[in-house]
Structures are given as structure tokens and as C-alpha cells.
Protein backbone atom coordinates (compact mmCIF):
# COMPACT_ATOMS: atom_id res chain seq x y z
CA UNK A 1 -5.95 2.44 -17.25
CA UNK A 2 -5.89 -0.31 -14.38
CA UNK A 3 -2.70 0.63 -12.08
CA UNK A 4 -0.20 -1.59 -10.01
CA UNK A 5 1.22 -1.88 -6.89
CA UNK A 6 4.98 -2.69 -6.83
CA UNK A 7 4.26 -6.31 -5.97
CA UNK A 8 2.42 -6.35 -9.69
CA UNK A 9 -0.82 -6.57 -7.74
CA UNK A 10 -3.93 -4.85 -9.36
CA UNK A 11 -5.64 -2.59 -7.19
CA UNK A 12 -9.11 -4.03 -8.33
CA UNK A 13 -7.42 -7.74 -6.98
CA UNK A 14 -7.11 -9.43 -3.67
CA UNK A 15 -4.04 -10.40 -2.39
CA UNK A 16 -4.72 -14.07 -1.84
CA UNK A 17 -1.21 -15.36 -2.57
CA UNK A 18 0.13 -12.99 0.46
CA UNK A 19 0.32 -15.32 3.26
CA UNK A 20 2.71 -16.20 5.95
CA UNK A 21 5.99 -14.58 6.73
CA UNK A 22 7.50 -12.29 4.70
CA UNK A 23 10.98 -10.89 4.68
CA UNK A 24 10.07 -8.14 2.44
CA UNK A 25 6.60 -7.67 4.42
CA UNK A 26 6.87 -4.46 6.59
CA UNK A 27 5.99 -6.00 9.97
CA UNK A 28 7.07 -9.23 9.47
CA UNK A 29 10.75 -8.94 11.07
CA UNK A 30 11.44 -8.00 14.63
CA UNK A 31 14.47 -7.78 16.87
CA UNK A 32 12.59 -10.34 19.76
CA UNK A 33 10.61 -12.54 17.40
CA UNK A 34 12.82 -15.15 18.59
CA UNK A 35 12.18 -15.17 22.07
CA UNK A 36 8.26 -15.13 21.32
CA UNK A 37 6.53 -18.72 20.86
CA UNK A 38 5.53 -19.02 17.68
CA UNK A 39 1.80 -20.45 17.04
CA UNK A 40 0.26 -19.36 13.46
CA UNK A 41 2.23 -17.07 10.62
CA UNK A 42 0.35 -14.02 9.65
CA UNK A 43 -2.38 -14.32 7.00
CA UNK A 44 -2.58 -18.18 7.26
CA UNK A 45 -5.93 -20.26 8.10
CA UNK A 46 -5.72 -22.69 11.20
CA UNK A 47 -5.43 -26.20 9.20
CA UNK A 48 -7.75 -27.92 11.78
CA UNK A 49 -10.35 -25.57 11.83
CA UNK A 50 -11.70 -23.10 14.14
CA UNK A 51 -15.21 -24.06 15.07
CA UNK A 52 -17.35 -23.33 11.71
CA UNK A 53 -17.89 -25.77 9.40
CA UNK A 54 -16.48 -24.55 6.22
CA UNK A 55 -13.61 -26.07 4.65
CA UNK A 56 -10.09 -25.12 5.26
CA UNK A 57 -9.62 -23.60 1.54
CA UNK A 58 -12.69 -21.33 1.91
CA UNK A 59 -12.08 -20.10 5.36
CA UNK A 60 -8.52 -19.39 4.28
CA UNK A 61 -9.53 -17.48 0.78
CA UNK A 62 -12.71 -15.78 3.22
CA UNK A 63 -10.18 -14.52 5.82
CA UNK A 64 -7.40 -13.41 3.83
CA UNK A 65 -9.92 -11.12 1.55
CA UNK A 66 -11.83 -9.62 4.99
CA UNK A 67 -8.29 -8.70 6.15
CA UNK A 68 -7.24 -6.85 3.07
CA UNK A 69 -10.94 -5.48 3.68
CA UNK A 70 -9.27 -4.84 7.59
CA UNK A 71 -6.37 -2.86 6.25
CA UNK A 72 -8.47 -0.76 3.90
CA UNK A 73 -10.58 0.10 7.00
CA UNK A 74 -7.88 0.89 9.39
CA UNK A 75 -6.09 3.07 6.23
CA UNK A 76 -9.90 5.11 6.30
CA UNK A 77 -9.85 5.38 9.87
CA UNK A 78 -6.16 6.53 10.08
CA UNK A 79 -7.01 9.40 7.34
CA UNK A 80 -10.88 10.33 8.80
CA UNK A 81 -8.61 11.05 12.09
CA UNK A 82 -6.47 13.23 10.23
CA UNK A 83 -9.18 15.44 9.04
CA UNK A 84 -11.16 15.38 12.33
CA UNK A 85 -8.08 16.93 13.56
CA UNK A 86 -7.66 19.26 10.64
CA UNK A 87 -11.13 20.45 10.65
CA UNK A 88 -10.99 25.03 9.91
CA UNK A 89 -13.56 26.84 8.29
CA UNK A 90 -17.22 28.48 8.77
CA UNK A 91 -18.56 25.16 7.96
CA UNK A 92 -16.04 22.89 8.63
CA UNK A 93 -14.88 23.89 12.20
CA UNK A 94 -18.33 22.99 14.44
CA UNK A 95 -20.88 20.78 12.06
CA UNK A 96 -18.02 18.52 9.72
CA UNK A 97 -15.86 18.19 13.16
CA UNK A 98 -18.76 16.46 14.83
CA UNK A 99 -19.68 14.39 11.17
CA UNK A 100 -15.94 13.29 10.78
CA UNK A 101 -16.36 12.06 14.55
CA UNK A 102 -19.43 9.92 13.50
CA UNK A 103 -17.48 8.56 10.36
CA UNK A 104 -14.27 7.82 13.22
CA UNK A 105 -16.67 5.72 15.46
CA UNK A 106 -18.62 3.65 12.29
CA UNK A 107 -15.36 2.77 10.99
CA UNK A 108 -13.74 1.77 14.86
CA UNK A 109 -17.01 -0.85 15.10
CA UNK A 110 -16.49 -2.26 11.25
CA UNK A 111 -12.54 -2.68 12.12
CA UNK A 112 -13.70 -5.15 14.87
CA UNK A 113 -16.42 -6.35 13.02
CA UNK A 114 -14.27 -7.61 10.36
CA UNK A 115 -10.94 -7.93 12.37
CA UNK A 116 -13.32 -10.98 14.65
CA UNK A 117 -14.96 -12.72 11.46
CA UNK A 118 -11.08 -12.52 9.90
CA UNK A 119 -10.12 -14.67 13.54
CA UNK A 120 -13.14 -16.53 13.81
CA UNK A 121 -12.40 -18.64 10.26
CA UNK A 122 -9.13 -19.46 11.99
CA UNK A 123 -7.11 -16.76 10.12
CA UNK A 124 -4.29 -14.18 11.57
CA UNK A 125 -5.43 -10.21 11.02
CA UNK A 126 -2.88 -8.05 10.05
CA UNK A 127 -1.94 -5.51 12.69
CA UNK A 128 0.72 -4.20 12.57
CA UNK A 129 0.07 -0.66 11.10
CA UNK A 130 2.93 -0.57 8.09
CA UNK A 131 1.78 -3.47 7.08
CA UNK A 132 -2.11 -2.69 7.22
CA UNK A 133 -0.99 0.25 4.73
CA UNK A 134 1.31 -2.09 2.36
CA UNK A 135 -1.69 -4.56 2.24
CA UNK A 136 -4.33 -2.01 1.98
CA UNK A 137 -6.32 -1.45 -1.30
CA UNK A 138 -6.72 2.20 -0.51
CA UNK A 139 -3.38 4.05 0.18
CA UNK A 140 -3.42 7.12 2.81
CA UNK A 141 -3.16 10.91 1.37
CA UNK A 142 -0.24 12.63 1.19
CA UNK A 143 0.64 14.57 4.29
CA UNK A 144 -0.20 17.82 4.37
CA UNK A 145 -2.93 20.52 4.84
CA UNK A 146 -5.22 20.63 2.36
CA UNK A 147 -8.19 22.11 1.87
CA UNK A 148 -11.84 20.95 3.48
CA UNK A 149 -12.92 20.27 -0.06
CA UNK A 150 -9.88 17.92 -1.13
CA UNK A 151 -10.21 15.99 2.13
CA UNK A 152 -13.71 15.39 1.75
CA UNK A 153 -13.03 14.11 -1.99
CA UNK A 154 -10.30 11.73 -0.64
CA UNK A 155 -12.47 9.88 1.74
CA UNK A 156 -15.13 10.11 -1.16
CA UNK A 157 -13.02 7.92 -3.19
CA UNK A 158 -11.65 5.44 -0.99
CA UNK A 159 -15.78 4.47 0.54
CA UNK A 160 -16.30 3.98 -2.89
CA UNK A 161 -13.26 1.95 -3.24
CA UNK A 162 -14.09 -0.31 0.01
CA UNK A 163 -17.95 -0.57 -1.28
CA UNK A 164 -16.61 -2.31 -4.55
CA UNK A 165 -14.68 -4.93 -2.96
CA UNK A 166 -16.77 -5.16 -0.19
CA UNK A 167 -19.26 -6.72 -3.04
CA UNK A 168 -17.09 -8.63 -4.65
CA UNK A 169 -16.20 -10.26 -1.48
CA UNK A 170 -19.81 -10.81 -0.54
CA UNK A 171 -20.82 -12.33 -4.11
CA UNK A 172 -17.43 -14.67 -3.62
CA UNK A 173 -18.91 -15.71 -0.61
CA UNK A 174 -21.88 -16.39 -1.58
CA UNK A 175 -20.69 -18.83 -3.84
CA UNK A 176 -18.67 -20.49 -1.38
CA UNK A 177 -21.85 -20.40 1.35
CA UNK A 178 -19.78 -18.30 3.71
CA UNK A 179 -23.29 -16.90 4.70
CA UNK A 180 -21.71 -15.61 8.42
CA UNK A 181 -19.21 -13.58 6.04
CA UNK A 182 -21.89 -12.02 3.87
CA UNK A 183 -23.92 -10.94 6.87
CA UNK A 184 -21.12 -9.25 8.38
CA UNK A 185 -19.77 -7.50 5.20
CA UNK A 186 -23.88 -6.82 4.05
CA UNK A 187 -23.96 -4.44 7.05
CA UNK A 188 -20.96 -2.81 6.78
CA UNK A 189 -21.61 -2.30 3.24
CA UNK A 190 -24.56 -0.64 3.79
CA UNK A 191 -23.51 1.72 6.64
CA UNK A 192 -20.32 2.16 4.22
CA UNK A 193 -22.88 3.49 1.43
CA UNK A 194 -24.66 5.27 4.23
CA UNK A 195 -21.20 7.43 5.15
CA UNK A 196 -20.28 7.56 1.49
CA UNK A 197 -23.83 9.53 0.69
CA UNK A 198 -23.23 12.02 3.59
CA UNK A 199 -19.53 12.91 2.23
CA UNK A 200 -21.36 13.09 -0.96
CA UNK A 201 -23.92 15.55 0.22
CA UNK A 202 -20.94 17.76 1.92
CA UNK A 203 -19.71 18.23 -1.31
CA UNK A 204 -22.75 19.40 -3.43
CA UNK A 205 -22.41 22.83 -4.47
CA UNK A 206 -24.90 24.50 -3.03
CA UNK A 207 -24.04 26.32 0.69
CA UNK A 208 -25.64 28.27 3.31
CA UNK A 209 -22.30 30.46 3.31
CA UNK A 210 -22.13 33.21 1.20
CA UNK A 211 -18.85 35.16 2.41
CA UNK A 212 -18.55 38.61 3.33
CA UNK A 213 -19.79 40.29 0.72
CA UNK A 214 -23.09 41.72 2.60
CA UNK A 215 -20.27 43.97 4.76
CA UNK A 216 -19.50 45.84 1.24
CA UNK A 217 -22.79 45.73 -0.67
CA UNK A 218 -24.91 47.29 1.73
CA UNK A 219 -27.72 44.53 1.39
CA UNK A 220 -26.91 43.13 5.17
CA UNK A 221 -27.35 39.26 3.19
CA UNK A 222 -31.08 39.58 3.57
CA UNK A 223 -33.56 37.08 2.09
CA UNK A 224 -35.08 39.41 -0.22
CA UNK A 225 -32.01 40.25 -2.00
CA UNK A 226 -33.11 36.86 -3.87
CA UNK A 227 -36.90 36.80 -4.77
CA UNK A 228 -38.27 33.77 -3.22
CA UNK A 229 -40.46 31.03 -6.21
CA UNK A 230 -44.03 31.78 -5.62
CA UNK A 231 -44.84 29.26 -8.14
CA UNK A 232 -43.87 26.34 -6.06
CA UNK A 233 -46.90 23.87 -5.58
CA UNK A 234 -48.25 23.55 -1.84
């Protein structure tokens, strides 16, 4: 069953009719805002261009999908973080520390990958970090420790997430020969699938682990304990 955000928004939809101020917009008011010179509202395209020769109404549709692509990204980041942090266990504590520190740094470069295309077709990023989430496509898990295994499974689902709409973004621009958009979002798809096949691998259910069971058992978790295939072809 497809599921809604409170603004009626599917989650399988871009935002595209989210632009400029909004007084129900997390973000969007501020105590000094008038004292600050206005120049461009957030999530609006720079009517006389920006120095790339695409029309106003594609740079504006372009730039308001790779921000929604931003938020989702920054969400990610904000919840790999979490887990870095959260990291406990035999398996967990030393090798999926240093992973989750990988995934951190891929998803730093692919916020300011998209974050400069989004600014480059003359459109405002969203940065303000309640608004990011309230934007986003993928919605943080609740806080909490959880276990290694439930983490994991979170981040699972929201690369696959962000590699969906990361290709409907790149077919849309395709049509609309936004080429510098689909070679930006072409590599961060592909790094994307790259980090979603390594959480995927985590999560198989095979292990090098097997407990402490070789303390009571009196088998000291030897090799031979499981007879090895001798029919295996060389």
C-alpha cells in the first residue's frame, strides 16, 4: 500500500510544488530574517539563469528533485553517524566501525556533489537540517539502541530508497537533456549500489563467529569438528 506524508505527498513522488518560503516549512522562519538581505527564496531557480544553457523550467524541476535527492543524503549521513558511534559487538566493534566510516565519507562527497549541481542550475539547497528531514524521502530511525542487525537493515532500506529515485531522476533528465545532471547522479548511483551491496553482504547469514560454545563442549572450535568437502573441484 503506497503511504503519505502529512503534506499528502507520496513517498515514491518529488516534491516539485515545494518552493519558496514557507510558514509551515521548518526552517523557513527566523527571529533575524529581517535584518538579512534577501536575494533568492529557498527551493526557487534564478529566473535569469546561472551560466548553463538549459531553460529556466528544467533547471528549476532538475534542482528542486537533486535537493530532495540532498536531503535524503544528509538524512543517510545523519543516521550512518549514529551507528558509527553505536558500533558493540565481536564483529561490529573493529571491522563494521571502520565500514560505517567508509559509508560516512562516500556519502560527505555525494552531499557536495549534489548540493553544487543543485546551485549550479541557479537553485537554493536546502540546509537547514529540520528542514532537510521534512523534505527528505527517507525519514531517520527512531532513537534508540538497537541492535547491529536492525541498524544495518535500516540503512539497507533507505540506499535502496535513494537508488530508485536517483533513476527516476536520471531518466527525467534525460529527457530534458540535463546530461551534466545525469553524470553527476550516474556516479553516485553507482557508488550508492556499491555501499548498498556491502550492507547487503553484512547481513548474509553466514559468520565467522560462532559464540562460546567451544568453552563448554570441549571441542576448543577446531576445524575438524566440521568435515571439510573433499569433493570440491580444483
Amino acid at each position: 500500500m503506497e503511504t503519505h506524508d502529512n503534506q499528502g505527498f507520496s513517498h515514491d513522488e518529488f516534491k516539485l510544488n515545494k518552493t519558496g518560503f514557507d510558514p509551515m516549512m521548518p526552517g523557513h522562519q527566523s527571529n533575524h530574517s529581517g535584518d538579512m538581505v534577501l536575494r533568492q527564496e529557498p527551493r526557487t531557480a534564478r529566473q535569469e539563469g546561472s551560466g548553463i544553457s538549459l531553460p529556466y523550467e528544467t533547471r528549476l524541476e532538475m534542482g528542486l528533485m537533486l535537493d530532495e535527492h540532498l536531503c535524503a543524503l544528509n538524512v543517510a549521513l545523519h543516521q550512518y553517524t549514529k551507528h558509527h558511534w553505536l558500533t558493540e559487538g565481536a564483529e561490529s566493534f573493529g571491522s563494521l566501525h571502520h565500514i560505517l566510516d567508509e559509508h560516512i565519507e562516500v556519502t560527505q562527497k555525494h552531499i557536495d556533489d549534489v548540493g553544487e549541481r543543485v546551485a549550479r542550475l541557479g537553485v537554493v539547497p536546502t540546509a537547514h537540517p529540520v528542514t532537510q528531514h521534512e523534505i527528505s524521502y527517507i525519514k531517520h530511525e527512531v532513537e534508540g539502541r538497537y541492535t547491529m542487525r536492525d541498524y544495518l537493515r535500516n540503512d539497507l532500506e533507505h540506499e535502496i530508497k535513494i537508488q530508485g529515485m536517483l533513476r527516476k531522476t536520471i531518466n527525467r533528465a534525460h529527457s530534458l537533456n540535463d546530461f551534466g545532471t545525469v553524470q553527476v547522479l550516474e556516479e553516485v548511483l553507482l557508488k550508492r549500489e556499491d555501499l548498498g551491496y556491502h550492507l547487503w553482504s553484512l547481513l548474509e547469514d553466514d559468520t565467522l563467529v560462532r559464540g562460546m560454545t567451544h568453552l563448554l563442549d570441549g571441542n576448543q572450535d577446531i576445524a575438524s569438528n566440521r568435515p571439510l568437502n573433499n569433493n570440491l573441484k580444483q
